[in-house]
Protein backbone atom coordinates (compact mmCIF):
# COMPACT_ATOMS: atom_id res chain seq x y z
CA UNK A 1 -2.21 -0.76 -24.59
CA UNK A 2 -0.27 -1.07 -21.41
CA UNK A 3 2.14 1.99 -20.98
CA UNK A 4 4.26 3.07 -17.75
CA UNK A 5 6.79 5.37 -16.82
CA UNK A 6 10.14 3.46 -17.48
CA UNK A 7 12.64 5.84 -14.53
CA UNK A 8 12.73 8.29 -12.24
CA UNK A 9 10.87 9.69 -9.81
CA UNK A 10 7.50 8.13 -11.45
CA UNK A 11 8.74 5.07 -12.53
CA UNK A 12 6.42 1.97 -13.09
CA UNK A 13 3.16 4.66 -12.86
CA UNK A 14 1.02 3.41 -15.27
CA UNK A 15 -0.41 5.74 -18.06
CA UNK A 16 -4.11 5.16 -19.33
CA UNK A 17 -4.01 5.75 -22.83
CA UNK A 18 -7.03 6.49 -25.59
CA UNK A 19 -8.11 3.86 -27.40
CA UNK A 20 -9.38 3.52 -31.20
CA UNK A 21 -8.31 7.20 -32.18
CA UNK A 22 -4.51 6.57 -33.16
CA UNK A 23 -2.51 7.83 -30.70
CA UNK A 24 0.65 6.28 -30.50
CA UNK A 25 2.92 6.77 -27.93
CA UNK A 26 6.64 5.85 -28.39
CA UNK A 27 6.88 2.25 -27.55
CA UNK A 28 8.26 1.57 -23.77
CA UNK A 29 12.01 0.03 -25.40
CA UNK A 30 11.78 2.86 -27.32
CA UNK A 31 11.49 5.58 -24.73
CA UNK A 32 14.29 3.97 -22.71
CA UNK A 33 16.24 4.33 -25.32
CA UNK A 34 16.08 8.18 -26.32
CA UNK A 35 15.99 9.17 -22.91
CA UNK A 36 19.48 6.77 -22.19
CA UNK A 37 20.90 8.89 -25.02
CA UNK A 38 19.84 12.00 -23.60
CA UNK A 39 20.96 11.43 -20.19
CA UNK A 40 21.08 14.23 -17.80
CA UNK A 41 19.81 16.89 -20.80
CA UNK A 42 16.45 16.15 -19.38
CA UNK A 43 17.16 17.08 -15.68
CA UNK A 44 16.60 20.97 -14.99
CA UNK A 45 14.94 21.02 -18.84
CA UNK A 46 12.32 22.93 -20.39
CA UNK A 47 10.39 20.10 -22.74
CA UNK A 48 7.73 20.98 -25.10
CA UNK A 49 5.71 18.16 -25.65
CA UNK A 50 4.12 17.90 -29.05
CA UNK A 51 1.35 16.08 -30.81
CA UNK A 52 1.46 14.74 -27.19
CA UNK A 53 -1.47 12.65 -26.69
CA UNK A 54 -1.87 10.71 -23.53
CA UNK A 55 1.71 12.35 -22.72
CA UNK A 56 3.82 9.35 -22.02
CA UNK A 57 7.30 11.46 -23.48
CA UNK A 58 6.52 14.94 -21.00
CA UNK A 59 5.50 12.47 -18.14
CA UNK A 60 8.63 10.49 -18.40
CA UNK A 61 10.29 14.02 -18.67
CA UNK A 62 8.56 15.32 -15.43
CA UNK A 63 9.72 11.42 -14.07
CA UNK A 64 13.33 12.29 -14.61
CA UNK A 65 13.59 15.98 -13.58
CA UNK A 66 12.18 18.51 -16.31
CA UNK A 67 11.65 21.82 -14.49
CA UNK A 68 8.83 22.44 -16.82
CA UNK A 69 7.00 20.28 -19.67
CA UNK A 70 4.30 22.06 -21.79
CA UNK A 71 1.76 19.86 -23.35
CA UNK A 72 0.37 20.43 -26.65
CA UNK A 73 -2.35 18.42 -28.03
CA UNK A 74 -5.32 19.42 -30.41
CA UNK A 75 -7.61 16.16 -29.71
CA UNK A 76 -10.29 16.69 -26.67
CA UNK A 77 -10.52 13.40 -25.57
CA UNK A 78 -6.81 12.42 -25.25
CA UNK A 79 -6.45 15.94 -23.45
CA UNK A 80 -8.88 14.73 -20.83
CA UNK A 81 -6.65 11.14 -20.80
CA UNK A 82 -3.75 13.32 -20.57
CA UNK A 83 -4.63 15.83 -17.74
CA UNK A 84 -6.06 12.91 -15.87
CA UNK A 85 -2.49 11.18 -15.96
CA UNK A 86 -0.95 14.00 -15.08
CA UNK A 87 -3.21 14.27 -11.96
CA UNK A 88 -2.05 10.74 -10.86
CA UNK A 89 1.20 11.23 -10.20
CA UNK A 90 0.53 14.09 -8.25
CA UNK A 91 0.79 17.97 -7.63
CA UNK A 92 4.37 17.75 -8.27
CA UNK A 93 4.10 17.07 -11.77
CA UNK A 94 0.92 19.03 -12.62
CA UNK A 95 2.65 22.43 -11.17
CA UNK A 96 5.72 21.94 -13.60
CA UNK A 97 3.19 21.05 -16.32
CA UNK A 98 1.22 23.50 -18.93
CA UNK A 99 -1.20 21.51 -20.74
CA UNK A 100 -2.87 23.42 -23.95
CA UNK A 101 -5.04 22.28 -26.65
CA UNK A 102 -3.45 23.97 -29.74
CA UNK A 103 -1.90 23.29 -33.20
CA UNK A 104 1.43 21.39 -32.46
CA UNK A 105 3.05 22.15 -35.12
CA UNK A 106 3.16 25.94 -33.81
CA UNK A 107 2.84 26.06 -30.28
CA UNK A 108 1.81 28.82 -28.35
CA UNK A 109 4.77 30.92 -26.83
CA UNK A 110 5.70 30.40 -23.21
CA UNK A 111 6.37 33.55 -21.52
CA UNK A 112 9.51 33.88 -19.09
CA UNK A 113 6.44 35.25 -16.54
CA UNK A 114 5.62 31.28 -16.56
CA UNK A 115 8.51 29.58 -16.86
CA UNK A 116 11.46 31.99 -15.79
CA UNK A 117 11.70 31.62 -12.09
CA UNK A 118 12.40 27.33 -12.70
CA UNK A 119 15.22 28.33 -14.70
CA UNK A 120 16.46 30.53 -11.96
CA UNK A 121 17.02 34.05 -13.95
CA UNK A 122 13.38 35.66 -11.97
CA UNK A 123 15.64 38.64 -10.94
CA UNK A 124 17.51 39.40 -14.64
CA UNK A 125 16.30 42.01 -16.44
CA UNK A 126 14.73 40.54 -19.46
CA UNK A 127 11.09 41.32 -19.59
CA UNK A 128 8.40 38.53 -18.51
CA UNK A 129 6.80 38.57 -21.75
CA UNK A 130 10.25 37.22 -23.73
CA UNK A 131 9.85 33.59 -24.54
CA UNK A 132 11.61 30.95 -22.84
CA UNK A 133 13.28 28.47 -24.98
CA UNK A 134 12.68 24.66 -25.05
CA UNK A 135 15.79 22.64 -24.42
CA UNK A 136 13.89 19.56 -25.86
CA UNK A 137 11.32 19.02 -28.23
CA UNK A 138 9.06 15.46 -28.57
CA UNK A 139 7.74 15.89 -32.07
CA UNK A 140 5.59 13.33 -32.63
CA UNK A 141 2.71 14.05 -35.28
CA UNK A 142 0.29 10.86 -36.93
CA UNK A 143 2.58 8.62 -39.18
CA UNK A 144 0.02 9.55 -42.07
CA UNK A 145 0.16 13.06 -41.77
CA UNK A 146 4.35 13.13 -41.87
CA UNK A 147 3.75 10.40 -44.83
CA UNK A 148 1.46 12.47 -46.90
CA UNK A 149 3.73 15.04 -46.90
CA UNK A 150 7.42 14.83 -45.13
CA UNK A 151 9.21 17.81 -47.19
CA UNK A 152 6.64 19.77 -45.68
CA UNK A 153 6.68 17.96 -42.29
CA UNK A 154 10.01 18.20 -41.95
CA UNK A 155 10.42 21.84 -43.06
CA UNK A 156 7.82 22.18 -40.15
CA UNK A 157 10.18 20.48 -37.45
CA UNK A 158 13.15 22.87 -38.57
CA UNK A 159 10.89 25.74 -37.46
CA UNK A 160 10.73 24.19 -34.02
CA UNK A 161 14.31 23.48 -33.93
CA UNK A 162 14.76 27.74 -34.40
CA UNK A 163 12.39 28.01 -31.07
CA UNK A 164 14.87 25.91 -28.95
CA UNK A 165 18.20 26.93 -26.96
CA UNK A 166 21.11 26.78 -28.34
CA UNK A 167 22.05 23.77 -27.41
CA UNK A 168 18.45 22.38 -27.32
CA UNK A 169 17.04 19.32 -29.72
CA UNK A 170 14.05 18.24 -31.30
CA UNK A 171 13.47 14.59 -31.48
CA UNK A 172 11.11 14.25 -34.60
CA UNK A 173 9.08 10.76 -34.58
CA UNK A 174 8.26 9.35 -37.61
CA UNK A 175 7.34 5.48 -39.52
CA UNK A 176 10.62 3.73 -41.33
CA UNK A 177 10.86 4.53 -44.93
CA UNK A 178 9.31 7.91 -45.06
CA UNK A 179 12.63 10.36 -44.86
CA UNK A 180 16.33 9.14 -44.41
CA UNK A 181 18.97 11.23 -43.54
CA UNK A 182 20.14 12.88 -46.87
CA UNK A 183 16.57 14.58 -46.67
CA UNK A 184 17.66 16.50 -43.47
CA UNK A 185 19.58 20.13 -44.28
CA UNK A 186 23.32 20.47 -44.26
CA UNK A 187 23.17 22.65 -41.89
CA UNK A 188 21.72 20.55 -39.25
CA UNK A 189 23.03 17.52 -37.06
CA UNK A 190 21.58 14.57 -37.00
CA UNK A 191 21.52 11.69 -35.52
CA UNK A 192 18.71 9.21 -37.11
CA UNK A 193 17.38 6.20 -34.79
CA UNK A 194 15.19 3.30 -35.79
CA UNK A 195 13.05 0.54 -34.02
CA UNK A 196 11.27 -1.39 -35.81
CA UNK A 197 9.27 0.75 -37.53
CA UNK A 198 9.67 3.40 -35.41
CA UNK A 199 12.67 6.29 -36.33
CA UNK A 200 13.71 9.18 -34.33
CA UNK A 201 15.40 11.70 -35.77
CA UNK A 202 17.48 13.60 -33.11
CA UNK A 203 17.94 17.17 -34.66
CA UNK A 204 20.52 20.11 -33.45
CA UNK A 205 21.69 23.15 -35.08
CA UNK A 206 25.36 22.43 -36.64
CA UNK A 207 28.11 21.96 -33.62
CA UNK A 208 25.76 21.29 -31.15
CA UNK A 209 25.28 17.87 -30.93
CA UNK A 210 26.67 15.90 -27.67
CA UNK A 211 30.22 14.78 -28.02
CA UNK A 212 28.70 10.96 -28.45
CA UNK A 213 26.70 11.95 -31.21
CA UNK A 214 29.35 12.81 -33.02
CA UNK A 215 31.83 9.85 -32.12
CA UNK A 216 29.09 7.89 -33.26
CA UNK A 217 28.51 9.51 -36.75
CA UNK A 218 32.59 9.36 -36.93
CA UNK A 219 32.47 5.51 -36.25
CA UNK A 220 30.04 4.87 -39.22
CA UNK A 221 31.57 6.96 -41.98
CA UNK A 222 34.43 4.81 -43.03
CA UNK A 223 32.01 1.73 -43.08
CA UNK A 224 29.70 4.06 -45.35
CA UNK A 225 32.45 4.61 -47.36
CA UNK A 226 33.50 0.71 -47.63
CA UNK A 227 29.90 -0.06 -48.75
């Protein structure tokens, strides 16, 4: 599979990727796409990378400005494709990055000590072993695993979406058909995405979706209603 770096500072780098294991990293149309919608989120952000494989979403996040991406991936292999991508685009991107092999679904916690001084609160007087936050989360776990299970799978990515800031977002990758958006809480917004048989599911806690988000939502209702 061919995959590059769509913008930014990186753009057109190409990405090896791992063959014949399943990885699947969010299609290049795709990519363009979320990262349009999240427009200048990403710039200055801490991004948590998750399930991340060969680490197409983080890279394009370093591409376009991310103070810090951590990497989480469990597979040894695509770590190795992974670190060595991250090594050709150069020092700049591998000091902002954290690469760890570790269970995605609870990654490990990333200490202000590591991360504090990019956000540029070194000299407050919160401890260096607080965590720092994520303002965006890539969540993007094997189709069959979400499948076999999505209440739990998505109970799982509500977790994450209590580790971000407060105006942070998870964007939970998943295959058409398996969860809609009456399976998402109440208490949530969301704004659900689908390519093909890709869907993204763009989570915040209630109020803190962009303004767009909402217009967008706001647009659709009445034509829900006609239907």
């Amino acid at each position: 599979m061919s995959l590059r770096i769509i913008g930014g500072e990186y753009g057109g780098r190409s990405l090896k990727t791992v063959r014949g294991m399943g990885t699947r990293p969010l299609l290049g149309q795709v990519r363009e796409a979320v990262f349009n919608i999240l427009g200048d989120r990403i710039e200055g952000a801490f991004v948590w990378d998750l399930f991340a494989g060969t680490g197409a979403s983080g890279m394009e996040s370093l591409s376009r400005g991310a103070a810090r991406v951590l990497f989480v991936e469990k597979n040894g292999k695509a770590l190795d494709i992974l670190k060595g991508n991250l090594h050709s685009l150069g020092g700049g991107a591998e000091d902002r990055s954290v690469v760890v092999r570790a269970d995605a679904w609870d990654p490990p916690v990333m200490h202000r000590s590591l991360f504090g001084a990019a956000r540029g609160d070194a000299d407050d007087d919160a401890p260096s072993d607080v965590e720092v936050a994520p303002d965006v989360i890539f969540l993007d776990p094997p189709y069959a695993m979400v499948a076999e299970d999505p209440v739990k799978s998505l109970a799982r990515a509500r977790r994450l979406l209590d580790r971000v800031d407060e105006r942070g977002c998870v964007l939970f990758h998943f295959e058409s058909g398996v969860l809609d958006e009456d399976d998402f809480d109440e208490d949530l917004d969301v704004d659900l995405r689908e390519w093909g048989s890709s869907v993204i599911a763009m989570l915040w806690r209630k109020g803190q979706a962009p303004e767009a988000v909402a217009k967008r939502k706001a647009k659709a209702q009445p034509k829900e209603a006609d239907a």
